[in-house]
PDB file of N, CA and C in Angstrom:
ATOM      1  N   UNK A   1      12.711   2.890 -14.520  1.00  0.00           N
ATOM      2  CA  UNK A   1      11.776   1.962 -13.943  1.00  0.00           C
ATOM      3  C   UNK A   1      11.144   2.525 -12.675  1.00  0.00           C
ATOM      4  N   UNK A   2      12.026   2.944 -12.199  1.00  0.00           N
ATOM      5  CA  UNK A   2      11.017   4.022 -10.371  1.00  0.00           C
ATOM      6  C   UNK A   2      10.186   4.524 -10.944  1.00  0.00           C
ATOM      7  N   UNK A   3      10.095   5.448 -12.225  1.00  0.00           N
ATOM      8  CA  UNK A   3       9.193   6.650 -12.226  1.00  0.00           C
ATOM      9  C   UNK A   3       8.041   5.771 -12.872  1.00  0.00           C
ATOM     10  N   UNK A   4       7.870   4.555 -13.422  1.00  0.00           N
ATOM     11  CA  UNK A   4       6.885   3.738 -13.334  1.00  0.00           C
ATOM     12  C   UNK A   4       6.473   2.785 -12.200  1.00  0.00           C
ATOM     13  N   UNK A   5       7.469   2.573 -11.677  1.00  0.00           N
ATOM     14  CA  UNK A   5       6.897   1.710 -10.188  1.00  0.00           C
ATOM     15  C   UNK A   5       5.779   3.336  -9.531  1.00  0.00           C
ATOM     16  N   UNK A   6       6.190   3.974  -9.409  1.00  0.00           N
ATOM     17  CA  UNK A   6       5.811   5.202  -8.426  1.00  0.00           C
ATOM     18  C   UNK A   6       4.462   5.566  -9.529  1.00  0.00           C
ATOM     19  N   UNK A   7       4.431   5.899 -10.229  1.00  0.00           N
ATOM     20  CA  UNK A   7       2.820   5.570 -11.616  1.00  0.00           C
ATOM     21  C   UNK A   7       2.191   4.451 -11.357  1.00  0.00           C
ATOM     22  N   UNK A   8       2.772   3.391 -11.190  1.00  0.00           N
ATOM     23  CA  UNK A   8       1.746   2.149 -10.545  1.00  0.00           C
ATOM     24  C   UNK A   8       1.467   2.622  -9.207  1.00  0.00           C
ATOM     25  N   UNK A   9       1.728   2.648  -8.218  1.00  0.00           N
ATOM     26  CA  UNK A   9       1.324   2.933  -6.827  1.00  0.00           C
ATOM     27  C   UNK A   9      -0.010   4.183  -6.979  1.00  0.00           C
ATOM     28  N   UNK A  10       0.682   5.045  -7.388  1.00  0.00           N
ATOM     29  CA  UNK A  10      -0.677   6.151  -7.685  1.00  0.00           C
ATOM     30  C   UNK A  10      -1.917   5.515  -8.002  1.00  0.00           C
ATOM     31  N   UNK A  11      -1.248   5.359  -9.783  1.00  0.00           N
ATOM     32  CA  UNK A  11      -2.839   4.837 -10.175  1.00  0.00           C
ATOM     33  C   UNK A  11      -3.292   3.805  -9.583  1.00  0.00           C
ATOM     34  N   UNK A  12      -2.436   2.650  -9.210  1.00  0.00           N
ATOM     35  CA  UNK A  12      -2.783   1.509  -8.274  1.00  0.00           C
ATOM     36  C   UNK A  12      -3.994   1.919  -7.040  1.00  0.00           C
ATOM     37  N   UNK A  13      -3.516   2.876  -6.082  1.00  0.00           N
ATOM     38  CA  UNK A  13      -4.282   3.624  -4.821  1.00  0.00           C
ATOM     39  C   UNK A  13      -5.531   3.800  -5.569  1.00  0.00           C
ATOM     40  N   UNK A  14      -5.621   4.550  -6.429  1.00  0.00           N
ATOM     41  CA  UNK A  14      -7.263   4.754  -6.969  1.00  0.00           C
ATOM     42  C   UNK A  14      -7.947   3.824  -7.667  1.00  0.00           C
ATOM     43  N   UNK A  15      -7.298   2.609  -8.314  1.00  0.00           N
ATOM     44  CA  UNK A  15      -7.843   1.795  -8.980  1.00  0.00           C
ATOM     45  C   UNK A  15      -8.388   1.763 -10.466  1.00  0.00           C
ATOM     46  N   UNK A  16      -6.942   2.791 -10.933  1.00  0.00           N
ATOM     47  CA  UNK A  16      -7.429   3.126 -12.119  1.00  0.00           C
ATOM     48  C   UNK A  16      -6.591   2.148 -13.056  1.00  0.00           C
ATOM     49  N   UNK A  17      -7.072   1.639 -13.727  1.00  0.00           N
ATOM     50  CA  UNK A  17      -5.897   0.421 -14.778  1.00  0.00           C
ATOM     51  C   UNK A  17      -5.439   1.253 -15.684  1.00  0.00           C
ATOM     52  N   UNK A  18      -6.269   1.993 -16.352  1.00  0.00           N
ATOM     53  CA  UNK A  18      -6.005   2.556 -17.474  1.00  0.00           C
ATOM     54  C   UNK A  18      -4.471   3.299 -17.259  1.00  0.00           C
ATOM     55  N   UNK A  19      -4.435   3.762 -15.526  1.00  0.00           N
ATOM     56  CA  UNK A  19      -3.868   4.627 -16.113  1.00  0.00           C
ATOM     57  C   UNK A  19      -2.259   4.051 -15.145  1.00  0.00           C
ATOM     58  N   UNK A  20      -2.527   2.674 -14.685  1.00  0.00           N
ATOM     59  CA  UNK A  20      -1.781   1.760 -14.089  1.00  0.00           C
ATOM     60  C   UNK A  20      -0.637   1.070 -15.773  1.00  0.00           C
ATOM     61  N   UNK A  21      -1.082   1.266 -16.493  1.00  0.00           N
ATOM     62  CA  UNK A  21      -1.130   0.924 -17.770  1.00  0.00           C
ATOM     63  C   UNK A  21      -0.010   1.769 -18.915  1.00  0.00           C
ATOM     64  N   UNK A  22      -0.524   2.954 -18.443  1.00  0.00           N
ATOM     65  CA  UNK A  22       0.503   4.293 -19.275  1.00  0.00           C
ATOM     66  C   UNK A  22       1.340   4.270 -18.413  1.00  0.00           C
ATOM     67  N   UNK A  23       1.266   3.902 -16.971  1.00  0.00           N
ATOM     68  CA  UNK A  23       2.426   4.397 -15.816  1.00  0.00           C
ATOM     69  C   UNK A  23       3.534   2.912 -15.933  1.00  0.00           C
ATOM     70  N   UNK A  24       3.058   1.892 -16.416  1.00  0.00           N
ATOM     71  CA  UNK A  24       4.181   0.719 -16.475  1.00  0.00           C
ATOM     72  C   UNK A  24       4.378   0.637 -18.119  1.00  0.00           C
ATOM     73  N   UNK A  25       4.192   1.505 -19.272  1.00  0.00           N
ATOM     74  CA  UNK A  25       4.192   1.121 -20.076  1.00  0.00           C
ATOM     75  C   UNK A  25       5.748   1.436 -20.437  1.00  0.00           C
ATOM     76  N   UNK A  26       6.491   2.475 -20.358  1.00  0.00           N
ATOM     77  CA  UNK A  26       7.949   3.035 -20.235  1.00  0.00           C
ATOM     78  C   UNK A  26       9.003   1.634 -19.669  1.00  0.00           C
ATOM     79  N   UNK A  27       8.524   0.900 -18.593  1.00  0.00           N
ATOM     80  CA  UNK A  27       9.171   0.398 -18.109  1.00  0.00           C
ATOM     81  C   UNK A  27       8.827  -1.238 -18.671  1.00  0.00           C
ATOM     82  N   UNK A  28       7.693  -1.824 -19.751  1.00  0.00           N
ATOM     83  CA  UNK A  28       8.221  -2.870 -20.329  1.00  0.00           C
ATOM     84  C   UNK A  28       9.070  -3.069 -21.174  1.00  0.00           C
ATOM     85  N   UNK A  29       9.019  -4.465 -22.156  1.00  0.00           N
ATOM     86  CA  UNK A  29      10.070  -4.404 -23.293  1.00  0.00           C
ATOM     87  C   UNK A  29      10.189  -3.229 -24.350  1.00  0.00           C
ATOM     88  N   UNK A  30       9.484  -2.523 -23.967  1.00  0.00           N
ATOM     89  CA  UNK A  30      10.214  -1.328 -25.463  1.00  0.00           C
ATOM     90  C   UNK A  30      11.264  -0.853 -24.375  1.00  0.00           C
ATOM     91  N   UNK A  31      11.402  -0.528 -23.364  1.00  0.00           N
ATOM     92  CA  UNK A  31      12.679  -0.303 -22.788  1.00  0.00           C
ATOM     93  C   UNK A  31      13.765  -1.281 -23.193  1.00  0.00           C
ATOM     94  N   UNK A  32      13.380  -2.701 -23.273  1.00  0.00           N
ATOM     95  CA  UNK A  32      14.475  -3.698 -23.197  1.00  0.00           C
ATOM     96  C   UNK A  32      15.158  -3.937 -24.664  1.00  0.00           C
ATOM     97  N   UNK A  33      14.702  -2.773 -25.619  1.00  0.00           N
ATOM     98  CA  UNK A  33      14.980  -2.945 -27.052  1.00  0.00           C
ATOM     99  C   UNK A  33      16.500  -1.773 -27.442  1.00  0.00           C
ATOM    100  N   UNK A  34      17.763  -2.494 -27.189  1.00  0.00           N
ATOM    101  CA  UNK A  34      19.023  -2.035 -27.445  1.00  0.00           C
ATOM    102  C   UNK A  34      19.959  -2.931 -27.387  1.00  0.00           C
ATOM    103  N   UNK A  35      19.787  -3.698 -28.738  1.00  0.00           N
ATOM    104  CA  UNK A  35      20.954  -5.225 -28.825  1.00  0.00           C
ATOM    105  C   UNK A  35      22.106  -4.735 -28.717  1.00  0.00           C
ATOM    106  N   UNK A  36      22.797  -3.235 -28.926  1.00  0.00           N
ATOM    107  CA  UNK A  36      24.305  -3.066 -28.704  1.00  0.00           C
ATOM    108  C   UNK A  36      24.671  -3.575 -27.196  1.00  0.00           C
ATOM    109  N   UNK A  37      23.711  -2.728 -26.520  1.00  0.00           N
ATOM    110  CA  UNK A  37      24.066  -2.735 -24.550  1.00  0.00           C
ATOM    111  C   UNK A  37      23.675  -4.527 -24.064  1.00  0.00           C
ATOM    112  N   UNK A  38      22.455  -4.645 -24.671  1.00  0.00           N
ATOM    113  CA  UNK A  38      22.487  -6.343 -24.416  1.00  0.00           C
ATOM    114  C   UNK A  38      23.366  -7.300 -24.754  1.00  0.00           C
ATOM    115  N   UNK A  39      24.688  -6.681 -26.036  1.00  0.00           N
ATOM    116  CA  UNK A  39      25.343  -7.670 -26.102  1.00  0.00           C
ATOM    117  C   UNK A  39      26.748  -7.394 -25.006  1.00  0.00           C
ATOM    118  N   UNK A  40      26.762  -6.719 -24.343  1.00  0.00           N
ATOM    119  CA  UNK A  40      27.657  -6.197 -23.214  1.00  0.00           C
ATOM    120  C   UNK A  40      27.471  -6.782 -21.961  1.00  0.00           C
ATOM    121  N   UNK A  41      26.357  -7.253 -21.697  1.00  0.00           N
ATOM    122  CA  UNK A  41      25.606  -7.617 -20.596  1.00  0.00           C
ATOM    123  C   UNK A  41      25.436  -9.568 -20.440  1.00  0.00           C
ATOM    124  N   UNK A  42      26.118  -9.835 -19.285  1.00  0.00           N
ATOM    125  CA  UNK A  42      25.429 -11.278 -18.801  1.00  0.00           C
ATOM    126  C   UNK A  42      24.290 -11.709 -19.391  1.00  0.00           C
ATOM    127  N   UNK A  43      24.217 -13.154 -19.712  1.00  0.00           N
ATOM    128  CA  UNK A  43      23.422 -13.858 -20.322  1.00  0.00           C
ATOM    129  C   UNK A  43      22.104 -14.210 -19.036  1.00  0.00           C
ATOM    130  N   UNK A  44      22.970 -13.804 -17.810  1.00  0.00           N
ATOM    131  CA  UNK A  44      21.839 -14.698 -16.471  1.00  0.00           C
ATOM    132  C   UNK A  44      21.379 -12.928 -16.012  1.00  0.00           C
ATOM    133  N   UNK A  45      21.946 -11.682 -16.212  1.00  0.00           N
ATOM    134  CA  UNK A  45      21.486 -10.216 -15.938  1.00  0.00           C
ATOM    135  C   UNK A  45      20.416 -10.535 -17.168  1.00  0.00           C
ATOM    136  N   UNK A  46      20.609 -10.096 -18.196  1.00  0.00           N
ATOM    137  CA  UNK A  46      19.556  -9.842 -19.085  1.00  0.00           C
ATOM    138  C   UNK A  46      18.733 -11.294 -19.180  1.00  0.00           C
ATOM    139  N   UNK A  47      18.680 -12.194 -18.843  1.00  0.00           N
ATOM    140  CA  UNK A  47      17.222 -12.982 -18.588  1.00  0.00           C
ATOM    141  C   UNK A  47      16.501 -12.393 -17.400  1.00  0.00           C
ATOM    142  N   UNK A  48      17.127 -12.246 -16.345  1.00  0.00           N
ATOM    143  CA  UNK A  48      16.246 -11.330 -15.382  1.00  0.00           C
ATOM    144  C   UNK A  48      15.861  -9.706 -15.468  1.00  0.00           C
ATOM    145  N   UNK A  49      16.886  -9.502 -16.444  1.00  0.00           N
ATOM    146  CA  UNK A  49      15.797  -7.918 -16.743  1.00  0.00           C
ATOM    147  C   UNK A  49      14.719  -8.130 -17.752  1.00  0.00           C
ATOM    148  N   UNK A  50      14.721  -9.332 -18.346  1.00  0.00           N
ATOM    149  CA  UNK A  50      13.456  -9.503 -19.594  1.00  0.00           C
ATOM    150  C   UNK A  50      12.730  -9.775 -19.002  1.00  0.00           C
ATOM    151  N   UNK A  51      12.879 -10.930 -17.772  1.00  0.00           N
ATOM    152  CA  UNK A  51      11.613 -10.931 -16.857  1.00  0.00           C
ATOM    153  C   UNK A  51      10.997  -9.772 -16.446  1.00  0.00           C
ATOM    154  N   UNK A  52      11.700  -9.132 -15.907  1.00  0.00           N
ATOM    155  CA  UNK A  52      11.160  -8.036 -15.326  1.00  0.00           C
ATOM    156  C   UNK A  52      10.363  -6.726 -16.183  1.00  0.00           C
ATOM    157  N   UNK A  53      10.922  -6.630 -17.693  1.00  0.00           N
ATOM    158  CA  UNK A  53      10.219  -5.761 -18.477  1.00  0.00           C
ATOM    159  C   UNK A  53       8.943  -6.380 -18.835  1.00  0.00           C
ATOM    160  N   UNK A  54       9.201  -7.890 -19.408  1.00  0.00           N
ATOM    161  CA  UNK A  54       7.809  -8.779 -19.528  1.00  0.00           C
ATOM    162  C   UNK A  54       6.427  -8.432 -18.040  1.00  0.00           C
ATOM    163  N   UNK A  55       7.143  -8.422 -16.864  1.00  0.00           N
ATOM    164  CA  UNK A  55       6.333  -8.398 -15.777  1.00  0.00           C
ATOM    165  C   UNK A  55       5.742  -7.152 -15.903  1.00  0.00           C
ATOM    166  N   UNK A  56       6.248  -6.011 -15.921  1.00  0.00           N
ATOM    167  CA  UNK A  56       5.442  -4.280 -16.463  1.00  0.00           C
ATOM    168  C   UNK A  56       4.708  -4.891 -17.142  1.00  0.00           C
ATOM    169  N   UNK A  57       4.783  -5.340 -18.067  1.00  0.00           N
ATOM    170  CA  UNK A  57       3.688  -5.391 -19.896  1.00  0.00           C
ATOM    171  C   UNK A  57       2.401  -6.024 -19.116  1.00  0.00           C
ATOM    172  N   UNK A  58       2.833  -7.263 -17.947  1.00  0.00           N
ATOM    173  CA  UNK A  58       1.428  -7.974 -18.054  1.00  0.00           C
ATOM    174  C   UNK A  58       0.941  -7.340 -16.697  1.00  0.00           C
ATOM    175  N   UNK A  59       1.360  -6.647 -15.977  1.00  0.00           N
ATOM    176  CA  UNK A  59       0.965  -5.651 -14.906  1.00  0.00           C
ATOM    177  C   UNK A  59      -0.380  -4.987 -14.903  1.00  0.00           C
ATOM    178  N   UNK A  60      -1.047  -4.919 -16.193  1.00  0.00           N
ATOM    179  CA  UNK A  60      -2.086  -4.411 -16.168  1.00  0.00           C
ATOM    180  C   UNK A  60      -3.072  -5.193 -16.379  1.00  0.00           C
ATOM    181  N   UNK A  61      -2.526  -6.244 -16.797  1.00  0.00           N
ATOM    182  CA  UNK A  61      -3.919  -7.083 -16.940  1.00  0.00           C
ATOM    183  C   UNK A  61      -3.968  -7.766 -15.478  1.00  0.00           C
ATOM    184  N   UNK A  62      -3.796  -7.669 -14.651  1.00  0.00           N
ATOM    185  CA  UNK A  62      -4.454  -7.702 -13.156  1.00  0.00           C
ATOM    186  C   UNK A  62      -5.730  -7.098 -12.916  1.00  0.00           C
ATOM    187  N   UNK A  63      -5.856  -6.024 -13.837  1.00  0.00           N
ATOM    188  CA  UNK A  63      -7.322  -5.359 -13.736  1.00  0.00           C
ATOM    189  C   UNK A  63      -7.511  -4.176 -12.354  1.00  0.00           C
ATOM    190  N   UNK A  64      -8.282  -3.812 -12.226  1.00  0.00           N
ATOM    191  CA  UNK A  64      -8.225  -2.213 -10.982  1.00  0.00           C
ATOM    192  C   UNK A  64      -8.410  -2.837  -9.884  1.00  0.00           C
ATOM    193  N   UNK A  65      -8.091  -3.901  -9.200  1.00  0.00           N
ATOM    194  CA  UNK A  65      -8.060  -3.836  -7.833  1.00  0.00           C
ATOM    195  C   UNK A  65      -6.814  -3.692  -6.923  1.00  0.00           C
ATOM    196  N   UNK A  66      -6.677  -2.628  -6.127  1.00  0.00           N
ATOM    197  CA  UNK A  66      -5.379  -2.207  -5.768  1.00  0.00           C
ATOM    198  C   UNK A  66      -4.900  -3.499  -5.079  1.00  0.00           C
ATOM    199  N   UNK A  67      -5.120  -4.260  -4.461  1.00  0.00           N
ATOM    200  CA  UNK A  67      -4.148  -5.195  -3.887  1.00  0.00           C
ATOM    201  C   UNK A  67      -3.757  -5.883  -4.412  1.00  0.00           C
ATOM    202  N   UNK A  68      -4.165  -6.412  -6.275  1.00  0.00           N
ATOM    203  CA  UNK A  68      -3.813  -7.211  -6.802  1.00  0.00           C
ATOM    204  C   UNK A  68      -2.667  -6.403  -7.835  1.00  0.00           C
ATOM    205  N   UNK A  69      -2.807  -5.155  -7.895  1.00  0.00           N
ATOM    206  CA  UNK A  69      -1.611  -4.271  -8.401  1.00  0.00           C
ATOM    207  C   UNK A  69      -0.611  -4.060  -7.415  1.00  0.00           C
ATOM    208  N   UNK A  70      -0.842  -4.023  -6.756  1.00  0.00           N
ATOM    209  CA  UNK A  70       0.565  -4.233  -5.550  1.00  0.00           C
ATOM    210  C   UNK A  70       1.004  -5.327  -5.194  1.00  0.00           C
ATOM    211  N   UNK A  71       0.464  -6.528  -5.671  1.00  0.00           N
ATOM    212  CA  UNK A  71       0.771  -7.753  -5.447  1.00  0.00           C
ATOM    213  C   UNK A  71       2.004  -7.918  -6.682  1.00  0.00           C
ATOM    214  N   UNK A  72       1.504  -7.813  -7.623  1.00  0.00           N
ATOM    215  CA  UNK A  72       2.333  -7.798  -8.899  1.00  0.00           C
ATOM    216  C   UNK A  72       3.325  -6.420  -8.682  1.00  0.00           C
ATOM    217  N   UNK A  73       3.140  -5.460  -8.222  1.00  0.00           N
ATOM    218  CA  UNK A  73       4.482  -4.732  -8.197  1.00  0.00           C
ATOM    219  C   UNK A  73       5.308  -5.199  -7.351  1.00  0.00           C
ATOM    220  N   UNK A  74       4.719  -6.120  -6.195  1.00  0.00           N
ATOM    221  CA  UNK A  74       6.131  -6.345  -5.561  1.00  0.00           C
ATOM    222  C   UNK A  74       6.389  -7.526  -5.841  1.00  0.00           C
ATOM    223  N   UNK A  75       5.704  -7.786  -6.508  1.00  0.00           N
ATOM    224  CA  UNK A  75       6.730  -9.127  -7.353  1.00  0.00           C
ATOM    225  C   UNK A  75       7.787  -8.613  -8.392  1.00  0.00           C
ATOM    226  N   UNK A  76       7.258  -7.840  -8.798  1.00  0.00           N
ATOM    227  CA  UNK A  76       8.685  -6.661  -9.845  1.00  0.00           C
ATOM    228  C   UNK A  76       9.565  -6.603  -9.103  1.00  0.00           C
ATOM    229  N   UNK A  77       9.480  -5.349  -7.814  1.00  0.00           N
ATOM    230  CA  UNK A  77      10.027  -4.845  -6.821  1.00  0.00           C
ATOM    231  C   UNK A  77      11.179  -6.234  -6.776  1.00  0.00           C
ATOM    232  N   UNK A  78      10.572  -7.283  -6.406  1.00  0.00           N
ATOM    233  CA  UNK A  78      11.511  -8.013  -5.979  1.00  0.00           C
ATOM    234  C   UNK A  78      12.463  -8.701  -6.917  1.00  0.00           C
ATOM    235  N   UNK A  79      12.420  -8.694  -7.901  1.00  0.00           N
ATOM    236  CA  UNK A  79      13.067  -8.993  -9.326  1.00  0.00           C
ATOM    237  C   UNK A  79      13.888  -7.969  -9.423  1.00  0.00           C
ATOM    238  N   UNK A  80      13.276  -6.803  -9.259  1.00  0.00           N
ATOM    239  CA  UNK A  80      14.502  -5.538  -8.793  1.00  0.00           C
ATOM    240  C   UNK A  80      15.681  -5.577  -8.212  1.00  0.00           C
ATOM    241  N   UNK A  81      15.634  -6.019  -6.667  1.00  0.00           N
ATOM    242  CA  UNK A  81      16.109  -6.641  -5.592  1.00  0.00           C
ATOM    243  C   UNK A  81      16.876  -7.216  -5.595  1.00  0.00           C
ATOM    244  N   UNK A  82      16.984  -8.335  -6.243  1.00  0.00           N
ATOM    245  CA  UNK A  82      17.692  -9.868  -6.520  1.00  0.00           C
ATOM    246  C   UNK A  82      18.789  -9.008  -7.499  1.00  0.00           C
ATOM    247  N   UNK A  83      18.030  -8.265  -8.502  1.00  0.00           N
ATOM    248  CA  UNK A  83      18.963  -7.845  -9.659  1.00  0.00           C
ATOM    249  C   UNK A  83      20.234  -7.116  -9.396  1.00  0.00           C
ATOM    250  N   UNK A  84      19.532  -5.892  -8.162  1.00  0.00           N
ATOM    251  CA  UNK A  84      20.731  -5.548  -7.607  1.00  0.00           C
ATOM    252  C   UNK A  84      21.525  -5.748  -6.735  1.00  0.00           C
ATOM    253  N   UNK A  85      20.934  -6.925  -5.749  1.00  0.00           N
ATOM    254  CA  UNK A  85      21.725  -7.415  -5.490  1.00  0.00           C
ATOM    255  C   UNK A  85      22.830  -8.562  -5.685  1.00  0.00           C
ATOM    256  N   UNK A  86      22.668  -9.114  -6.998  1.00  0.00           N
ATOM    257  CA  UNK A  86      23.748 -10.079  -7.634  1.00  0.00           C
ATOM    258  C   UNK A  86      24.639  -9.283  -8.386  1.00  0.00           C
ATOM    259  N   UNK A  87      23.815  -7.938  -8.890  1.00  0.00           N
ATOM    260  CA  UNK A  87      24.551  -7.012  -9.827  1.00  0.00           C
ATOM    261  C   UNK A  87      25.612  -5.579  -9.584  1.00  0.00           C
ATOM    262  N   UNK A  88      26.293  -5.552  -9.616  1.00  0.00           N
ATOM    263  CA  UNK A  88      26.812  -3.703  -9.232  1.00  0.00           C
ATOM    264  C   UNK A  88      28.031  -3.170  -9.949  1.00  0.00           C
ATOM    265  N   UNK A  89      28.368  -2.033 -10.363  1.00  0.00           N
ATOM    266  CA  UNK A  89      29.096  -1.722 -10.750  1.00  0.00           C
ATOM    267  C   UNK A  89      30.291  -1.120 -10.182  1.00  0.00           C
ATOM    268  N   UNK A  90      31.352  -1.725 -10.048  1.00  0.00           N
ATOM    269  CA  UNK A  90      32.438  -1.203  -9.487  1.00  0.00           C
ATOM    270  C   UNK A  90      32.801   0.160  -9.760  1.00  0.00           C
ATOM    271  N   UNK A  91      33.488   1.230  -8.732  1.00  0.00           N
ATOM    272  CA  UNK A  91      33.592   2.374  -9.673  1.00  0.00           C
ATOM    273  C   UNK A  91      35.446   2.395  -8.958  1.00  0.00           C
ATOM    274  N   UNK A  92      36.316   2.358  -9.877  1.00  0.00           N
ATOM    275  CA  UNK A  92      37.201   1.976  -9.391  1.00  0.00           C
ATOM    276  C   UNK A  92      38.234   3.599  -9.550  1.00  0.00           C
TER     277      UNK A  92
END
């Protein structure tokens, strides 16, 4: 998901959708497609990571104006946030 947040910011800065578009496309639901690991996973984690892959997908239809692509990434960003911070893995 960084190496598409960091593809949005780029193309975001220039105002290119198209290519705001290929840079969040990795990081919607075709990422979120692996029912083995989803069935391993919290019922209240994986509603907030579907949000968050759903939020990539519609990321581009904001259209090329950079503040309204950074508006919507840090609304990701912050879905991020929350995620890790309710979430962590012990390493024992």
């Amino acid at each position: 998901m960084l190496q598409s947040v960091q593809g949005v910011l780029v193309a975001g800065a220039r105002g290119d959708s198209a290519a705001v578009r290929i840079a969040a496309r990795p990081a919607g639901m075709a990422m979120a497609a692996d029912p083995e690991l989803e069935a391993l996973l919290p019922a209240d984690w994986m509603a907030l990571a579907l949000d968050t892959h759903r939020a990539f997908d519609s990321l581009p239809a904001v259209g090329p104006d950079a503040a309204a692509i950074l508006a919507g990434l840090g609304r990701i960003t912050g879905r991020c946030n929350a995620c890790h911070a309710m979430y962590r893995l012990e390493i024992r």
